[in-house]
PDB file of N, CA and C in Angstrom:
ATOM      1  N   UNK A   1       0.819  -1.176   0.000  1.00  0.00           N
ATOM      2  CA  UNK A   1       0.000   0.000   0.000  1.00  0.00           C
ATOM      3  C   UNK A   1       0.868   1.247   0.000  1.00  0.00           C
ATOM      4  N   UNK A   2       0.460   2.363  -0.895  1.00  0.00           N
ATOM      5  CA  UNK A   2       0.974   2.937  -0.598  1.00  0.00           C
ATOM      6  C   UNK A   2       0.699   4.502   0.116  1.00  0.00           C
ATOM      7  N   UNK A   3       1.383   5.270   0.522  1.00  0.00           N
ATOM      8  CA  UNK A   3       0.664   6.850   1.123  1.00  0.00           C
ATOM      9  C   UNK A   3      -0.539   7.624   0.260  1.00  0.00           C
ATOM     10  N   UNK A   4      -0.961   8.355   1.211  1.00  0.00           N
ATOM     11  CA  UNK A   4      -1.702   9.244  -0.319  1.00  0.00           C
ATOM     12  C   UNK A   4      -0.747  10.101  -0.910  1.00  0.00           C
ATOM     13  N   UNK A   5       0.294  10.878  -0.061  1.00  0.00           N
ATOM     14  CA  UNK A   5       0.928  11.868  -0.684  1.00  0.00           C
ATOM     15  C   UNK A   5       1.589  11.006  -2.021  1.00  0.00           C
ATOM     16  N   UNK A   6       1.793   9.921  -2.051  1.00  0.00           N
ATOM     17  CA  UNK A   6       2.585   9.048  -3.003  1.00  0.00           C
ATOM     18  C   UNK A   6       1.863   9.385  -4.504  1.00  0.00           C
ATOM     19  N   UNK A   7       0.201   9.032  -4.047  1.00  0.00           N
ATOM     20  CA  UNK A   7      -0.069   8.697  -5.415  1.00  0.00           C
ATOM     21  C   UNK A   7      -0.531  10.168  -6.025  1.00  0.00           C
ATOM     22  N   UNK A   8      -0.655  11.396  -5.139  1.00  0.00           N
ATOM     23  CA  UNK A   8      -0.892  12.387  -5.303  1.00  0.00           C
ATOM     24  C   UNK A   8       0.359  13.104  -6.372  1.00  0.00           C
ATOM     25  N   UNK A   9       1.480  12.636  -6.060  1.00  0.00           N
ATOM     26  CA  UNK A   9       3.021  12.751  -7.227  1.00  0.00           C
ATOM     27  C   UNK A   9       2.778  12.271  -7.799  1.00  0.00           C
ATOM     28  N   UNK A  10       2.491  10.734  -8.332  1.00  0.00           N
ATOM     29  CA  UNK A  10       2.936  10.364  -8.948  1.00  0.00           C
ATOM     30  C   UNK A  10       1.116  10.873 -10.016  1.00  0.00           C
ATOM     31  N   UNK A  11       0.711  11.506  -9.591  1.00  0.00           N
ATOM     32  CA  UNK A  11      -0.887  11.848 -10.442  1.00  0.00           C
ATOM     33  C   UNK A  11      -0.151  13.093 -10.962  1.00  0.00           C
ATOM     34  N   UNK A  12       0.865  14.204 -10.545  1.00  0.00           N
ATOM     35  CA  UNK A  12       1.480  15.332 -10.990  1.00  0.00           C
ATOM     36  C   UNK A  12       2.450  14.881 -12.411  1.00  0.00           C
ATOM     37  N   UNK A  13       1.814  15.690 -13.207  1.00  0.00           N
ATOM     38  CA  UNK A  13       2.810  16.134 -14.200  1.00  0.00           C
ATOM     39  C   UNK A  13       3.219  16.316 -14.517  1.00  0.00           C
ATOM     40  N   UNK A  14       4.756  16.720 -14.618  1.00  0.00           N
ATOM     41  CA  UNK A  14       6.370  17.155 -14.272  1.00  0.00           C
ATOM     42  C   UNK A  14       6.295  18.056 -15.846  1.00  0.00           C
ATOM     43  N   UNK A  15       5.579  17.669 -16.707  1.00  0.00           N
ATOM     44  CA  UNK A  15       5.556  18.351 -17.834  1.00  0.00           C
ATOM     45  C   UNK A  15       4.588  19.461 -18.047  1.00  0.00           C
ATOM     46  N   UNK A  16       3.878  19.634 -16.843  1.00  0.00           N
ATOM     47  CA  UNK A  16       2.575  20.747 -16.927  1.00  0.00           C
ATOM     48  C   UNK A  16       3.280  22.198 -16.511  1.00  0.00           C
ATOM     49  N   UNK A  17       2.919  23.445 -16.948  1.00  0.00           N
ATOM     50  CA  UNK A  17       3.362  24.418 -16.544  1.00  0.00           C
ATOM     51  C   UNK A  17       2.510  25.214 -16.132  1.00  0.00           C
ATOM     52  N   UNK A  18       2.305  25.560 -14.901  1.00  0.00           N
ATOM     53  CA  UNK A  18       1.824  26.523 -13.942  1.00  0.00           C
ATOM     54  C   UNK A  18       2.354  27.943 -13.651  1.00  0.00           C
ATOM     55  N   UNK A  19       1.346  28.781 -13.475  1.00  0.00           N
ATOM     56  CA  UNK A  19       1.944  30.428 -13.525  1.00  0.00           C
ATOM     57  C   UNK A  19       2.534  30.577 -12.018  1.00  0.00           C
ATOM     58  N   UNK A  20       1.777  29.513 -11.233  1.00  0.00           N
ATOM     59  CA  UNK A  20       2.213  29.398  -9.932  1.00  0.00           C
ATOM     60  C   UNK A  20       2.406  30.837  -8.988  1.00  0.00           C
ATOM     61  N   UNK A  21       2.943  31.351  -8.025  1.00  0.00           N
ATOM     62  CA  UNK A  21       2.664  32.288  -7.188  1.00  0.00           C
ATOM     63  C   UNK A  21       3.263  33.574  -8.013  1.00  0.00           C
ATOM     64  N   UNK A  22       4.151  33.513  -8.904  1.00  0.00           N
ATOM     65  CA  UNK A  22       4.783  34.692  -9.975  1.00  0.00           C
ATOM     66  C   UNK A  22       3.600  34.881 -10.885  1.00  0.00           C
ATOM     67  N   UNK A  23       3.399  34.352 -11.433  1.00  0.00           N
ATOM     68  CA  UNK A  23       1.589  34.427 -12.304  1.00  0.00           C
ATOM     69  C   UNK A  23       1.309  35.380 -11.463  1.00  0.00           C
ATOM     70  N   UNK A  24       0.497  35.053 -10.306  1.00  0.00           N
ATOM     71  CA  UNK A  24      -0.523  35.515  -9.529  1.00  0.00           C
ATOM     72  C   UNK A  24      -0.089  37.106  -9.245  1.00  0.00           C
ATOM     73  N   UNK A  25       0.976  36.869  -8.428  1.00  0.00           N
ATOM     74  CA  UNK A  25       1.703  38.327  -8.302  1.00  0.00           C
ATOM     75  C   UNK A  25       1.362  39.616  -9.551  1.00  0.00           C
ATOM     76  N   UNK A  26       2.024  39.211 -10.686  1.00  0.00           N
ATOM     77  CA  UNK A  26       2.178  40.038 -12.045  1.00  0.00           C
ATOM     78  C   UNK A  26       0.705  40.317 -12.151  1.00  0.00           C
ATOM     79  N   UNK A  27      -0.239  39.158 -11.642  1.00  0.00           N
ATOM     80  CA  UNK A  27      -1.775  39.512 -12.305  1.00  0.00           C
ATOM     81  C   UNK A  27      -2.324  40.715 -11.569  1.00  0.00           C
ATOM     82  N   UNK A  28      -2.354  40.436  -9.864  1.00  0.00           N
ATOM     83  CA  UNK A  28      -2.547  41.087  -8.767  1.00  0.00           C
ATOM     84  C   UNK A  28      -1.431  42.518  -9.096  1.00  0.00           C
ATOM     85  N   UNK A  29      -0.718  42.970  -9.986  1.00  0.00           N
ATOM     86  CA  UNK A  29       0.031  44.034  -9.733  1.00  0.00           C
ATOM     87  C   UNK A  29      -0.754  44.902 -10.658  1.00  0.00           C
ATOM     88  N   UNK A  30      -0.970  44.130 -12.338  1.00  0.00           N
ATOM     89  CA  UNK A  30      -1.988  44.325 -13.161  1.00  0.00           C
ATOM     90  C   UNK A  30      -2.697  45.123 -12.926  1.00  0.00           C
ATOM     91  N   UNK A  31      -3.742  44.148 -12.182  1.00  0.00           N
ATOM     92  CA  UNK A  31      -5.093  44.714 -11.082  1.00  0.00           C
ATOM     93  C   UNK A  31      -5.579  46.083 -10.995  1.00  0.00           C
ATOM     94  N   UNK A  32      -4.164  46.079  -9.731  1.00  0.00           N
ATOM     95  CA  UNK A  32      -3.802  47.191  -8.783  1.00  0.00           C
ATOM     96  C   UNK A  32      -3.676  48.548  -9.817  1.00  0.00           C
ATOM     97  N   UNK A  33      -2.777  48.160 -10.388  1.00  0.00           N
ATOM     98  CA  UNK A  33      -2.597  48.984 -11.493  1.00  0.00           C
ATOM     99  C   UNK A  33      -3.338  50.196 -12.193  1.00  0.00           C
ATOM    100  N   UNK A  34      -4.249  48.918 -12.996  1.00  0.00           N
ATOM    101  CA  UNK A  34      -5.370  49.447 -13.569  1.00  0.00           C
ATOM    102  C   UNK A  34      -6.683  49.982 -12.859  1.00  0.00           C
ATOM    103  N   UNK A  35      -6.188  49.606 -11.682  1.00  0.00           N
ATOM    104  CA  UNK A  35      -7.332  50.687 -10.815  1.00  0.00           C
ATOM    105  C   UNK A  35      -7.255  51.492 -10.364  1.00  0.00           C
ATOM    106  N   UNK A  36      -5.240  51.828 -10.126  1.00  0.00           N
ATOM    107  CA  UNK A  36      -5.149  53.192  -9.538  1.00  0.00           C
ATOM    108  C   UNK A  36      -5.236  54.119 -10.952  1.00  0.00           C
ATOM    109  N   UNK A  37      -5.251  53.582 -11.558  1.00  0.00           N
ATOM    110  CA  UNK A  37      -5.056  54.711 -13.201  1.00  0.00           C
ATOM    111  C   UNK A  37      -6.589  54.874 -13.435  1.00  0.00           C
ATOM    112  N   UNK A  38      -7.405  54.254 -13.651  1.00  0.00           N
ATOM    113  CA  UNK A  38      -9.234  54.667 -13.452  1.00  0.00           C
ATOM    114  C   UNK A  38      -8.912  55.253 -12.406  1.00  0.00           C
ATOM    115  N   UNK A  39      -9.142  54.913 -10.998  1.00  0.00           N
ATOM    116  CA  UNK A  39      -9.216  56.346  -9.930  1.00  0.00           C
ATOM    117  C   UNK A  39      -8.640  57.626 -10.191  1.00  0.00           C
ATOM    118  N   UNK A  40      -7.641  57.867 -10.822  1.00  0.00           N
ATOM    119  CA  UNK A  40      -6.739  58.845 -10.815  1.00  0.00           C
ATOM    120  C   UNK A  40      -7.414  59.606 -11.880  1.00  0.00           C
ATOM    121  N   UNK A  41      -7.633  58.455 -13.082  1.00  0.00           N
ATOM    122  CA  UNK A  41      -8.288  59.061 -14.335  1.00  0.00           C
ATOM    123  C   UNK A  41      -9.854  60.095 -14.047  1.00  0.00           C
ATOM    124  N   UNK A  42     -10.346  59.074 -13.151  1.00  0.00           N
ATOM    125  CA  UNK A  42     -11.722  59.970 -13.165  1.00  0.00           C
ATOM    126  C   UNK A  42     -11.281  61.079 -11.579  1.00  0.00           C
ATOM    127  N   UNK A  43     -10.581  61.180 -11.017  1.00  0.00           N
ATOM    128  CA  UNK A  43     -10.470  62.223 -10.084  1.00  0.00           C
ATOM    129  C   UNK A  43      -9.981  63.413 -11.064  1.00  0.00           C
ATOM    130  N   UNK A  44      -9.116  63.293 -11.977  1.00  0.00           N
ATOM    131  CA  UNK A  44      -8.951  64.374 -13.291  1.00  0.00           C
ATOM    132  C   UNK A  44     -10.005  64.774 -14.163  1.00  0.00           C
ATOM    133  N   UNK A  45     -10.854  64.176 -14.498  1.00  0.00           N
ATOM    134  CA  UNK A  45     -12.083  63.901 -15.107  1.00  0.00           C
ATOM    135  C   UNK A  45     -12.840  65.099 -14.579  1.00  0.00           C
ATOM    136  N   UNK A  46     -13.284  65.071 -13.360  1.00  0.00           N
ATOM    137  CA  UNK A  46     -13.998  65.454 -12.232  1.00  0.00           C
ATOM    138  C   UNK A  46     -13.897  66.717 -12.018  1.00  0.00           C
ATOM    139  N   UNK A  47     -12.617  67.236 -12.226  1.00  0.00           N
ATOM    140  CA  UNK A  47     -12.113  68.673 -11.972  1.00  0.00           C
ATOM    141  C   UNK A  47     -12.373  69.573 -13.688  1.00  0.00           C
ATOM    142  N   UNK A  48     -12.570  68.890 -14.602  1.00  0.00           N
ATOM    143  CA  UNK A  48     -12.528  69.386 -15.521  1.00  0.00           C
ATOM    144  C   UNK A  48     -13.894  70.556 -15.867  1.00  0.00           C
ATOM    145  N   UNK A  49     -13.910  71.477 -15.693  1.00  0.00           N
ATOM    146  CA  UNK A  49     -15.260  71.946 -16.227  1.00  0.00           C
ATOM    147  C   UNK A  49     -15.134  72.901 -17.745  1.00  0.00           C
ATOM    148  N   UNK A  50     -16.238  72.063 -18.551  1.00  0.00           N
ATOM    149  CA  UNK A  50     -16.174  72.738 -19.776  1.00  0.00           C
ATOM    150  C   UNK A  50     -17.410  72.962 -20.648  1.00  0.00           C
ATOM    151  N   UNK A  51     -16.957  74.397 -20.979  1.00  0.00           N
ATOM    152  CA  UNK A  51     -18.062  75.359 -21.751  1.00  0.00           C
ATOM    153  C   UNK A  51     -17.669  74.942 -22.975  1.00  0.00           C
ATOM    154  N   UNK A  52     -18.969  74.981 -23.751  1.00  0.00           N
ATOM    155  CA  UNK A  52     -18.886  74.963 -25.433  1.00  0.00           C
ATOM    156  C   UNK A  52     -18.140  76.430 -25.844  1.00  0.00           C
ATOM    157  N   UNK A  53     -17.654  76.172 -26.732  1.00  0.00           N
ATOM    158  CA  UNK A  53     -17.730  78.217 -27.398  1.00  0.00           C
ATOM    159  C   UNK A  53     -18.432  78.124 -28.103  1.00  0.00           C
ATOM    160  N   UNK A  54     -19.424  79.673 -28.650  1.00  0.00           N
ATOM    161  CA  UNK A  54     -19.840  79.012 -29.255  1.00  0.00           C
ATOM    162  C   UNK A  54     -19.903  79.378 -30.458  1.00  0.00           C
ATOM    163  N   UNK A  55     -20.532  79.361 -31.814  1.00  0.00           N
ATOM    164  CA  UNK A  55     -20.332  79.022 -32.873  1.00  0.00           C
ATOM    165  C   UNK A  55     -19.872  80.479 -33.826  1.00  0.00           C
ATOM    166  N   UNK A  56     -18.813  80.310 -34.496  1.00  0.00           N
ATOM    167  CA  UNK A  56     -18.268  81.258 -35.579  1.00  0.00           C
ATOM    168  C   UNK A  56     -19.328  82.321 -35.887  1.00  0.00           C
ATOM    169  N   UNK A  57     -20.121  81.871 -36.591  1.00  0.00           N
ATOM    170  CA  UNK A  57     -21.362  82.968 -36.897  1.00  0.00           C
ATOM    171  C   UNK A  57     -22.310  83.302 -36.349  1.00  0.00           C
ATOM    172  N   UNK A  58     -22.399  82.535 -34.804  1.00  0.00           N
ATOM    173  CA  UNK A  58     -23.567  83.036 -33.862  1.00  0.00           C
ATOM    174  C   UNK A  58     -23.103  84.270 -33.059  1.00  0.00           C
ATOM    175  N   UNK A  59     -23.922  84.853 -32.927  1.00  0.00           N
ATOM    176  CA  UNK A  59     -23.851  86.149 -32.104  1.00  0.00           C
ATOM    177  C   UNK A  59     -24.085  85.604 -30.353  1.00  0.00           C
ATOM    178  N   UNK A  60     -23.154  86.705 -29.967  1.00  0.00           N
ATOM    179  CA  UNK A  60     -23.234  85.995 -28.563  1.00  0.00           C
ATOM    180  C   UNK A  60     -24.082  86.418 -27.063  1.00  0.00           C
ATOM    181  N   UNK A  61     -25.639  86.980 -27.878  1.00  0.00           N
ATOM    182  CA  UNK A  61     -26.045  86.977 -27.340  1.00  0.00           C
ATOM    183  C   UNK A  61     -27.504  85.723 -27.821  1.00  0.00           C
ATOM    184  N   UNK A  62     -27.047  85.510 -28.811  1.00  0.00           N
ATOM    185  CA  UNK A  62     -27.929  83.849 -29.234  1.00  0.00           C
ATOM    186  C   UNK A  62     -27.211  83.080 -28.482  1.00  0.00           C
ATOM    187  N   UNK A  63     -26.068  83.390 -28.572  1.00  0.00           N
ATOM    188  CA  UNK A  63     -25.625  82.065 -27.593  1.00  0.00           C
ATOM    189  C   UNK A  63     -25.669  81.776 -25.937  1.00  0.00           C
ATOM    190  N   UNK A  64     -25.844  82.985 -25.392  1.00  0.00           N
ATOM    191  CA  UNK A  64     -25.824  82.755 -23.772  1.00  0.00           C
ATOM    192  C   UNK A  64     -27.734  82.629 -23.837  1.00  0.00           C
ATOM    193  N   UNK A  65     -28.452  83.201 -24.735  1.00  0.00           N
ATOM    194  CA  UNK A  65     -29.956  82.872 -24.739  1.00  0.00           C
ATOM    195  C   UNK A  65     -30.018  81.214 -24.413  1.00  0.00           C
ATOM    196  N   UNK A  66     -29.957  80.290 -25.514  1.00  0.00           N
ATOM    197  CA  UNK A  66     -29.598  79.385 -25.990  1.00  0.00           C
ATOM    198  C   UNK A  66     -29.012  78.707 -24.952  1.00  0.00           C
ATOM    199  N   UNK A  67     -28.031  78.619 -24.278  1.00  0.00           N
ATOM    200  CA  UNK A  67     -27.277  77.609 -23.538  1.00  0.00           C
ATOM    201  C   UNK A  67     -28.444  78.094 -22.167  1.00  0.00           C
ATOM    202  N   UNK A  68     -28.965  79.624 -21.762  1.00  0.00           N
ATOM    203  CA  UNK A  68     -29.705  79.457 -20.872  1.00  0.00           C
ATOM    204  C   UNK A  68     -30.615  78.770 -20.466  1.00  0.00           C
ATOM    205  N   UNK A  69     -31.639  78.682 -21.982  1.00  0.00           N
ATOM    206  CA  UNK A  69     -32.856  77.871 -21.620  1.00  0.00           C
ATOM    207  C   UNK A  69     -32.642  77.009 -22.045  1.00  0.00           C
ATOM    208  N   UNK A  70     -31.701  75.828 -22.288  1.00  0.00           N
ATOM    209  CA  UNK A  70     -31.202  74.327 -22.797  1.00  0.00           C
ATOM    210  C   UNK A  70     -31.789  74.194 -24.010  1.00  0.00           C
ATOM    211  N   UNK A  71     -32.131  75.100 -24.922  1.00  0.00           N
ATOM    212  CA  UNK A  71     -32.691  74.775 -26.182  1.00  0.00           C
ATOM    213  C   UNK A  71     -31.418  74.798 -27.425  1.00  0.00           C
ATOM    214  N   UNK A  72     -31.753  74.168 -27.987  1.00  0.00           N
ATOM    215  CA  UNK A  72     -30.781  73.826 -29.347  1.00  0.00           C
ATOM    216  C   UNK A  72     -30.344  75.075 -29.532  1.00  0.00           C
ATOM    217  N   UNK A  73     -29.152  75.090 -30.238  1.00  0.00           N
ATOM    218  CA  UNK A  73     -28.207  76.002 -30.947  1.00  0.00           C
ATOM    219  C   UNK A  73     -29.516  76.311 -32.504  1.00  0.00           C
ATOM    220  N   UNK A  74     -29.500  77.615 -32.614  1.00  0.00           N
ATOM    221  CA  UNK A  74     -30.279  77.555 -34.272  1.00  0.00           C
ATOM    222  C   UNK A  74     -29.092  77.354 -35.327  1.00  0.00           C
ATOM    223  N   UNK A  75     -29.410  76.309 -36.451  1.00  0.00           N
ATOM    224  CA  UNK A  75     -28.808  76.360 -37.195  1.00  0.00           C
ATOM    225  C   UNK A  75     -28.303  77.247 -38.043  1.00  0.00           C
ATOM    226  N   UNK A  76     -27.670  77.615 -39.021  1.00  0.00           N
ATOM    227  CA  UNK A  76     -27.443  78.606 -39.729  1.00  0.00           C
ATOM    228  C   UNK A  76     -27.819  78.341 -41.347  1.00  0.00           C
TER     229      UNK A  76
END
């Protein structure tokens, strides 16, 4: 008879390749990574505030009308 740990080797694959705890690491750094760069990204995001200008041939008092009451730009 033999152990379990025995047949548990001899069931291992000496030819299989595993990412094993270095895999995991690189993945988990990945991760980390890519989440401090979204956080960072949208805390920049966040601060940004931006006005249209507005259009070449509109007069600018069509235009502060216009952006006041949220109605469309008139075409030209």
């Amino acid at each position: 008879m033999h152990p379990a740990g025995v047949e548990l080797l001899a069931a291992l694959d000496t030819n299989k390749v595993t990412p094993g705890i270095l895999g995991f690491l690189v993945f988990a750094a990945l991760g980390a990574g890519t989440w401090w760069i979204l956080k960072s990204m949208n805390r920049s995001l966040g601060k940004v505030d931006f006005v249209e200008a507005p259009e070449p041939g509109q007069l600018p008092e069509q235009a502060t009308a216009a952006e006041s009451t949220g109605e469309p730009k008139p075409q030209p």
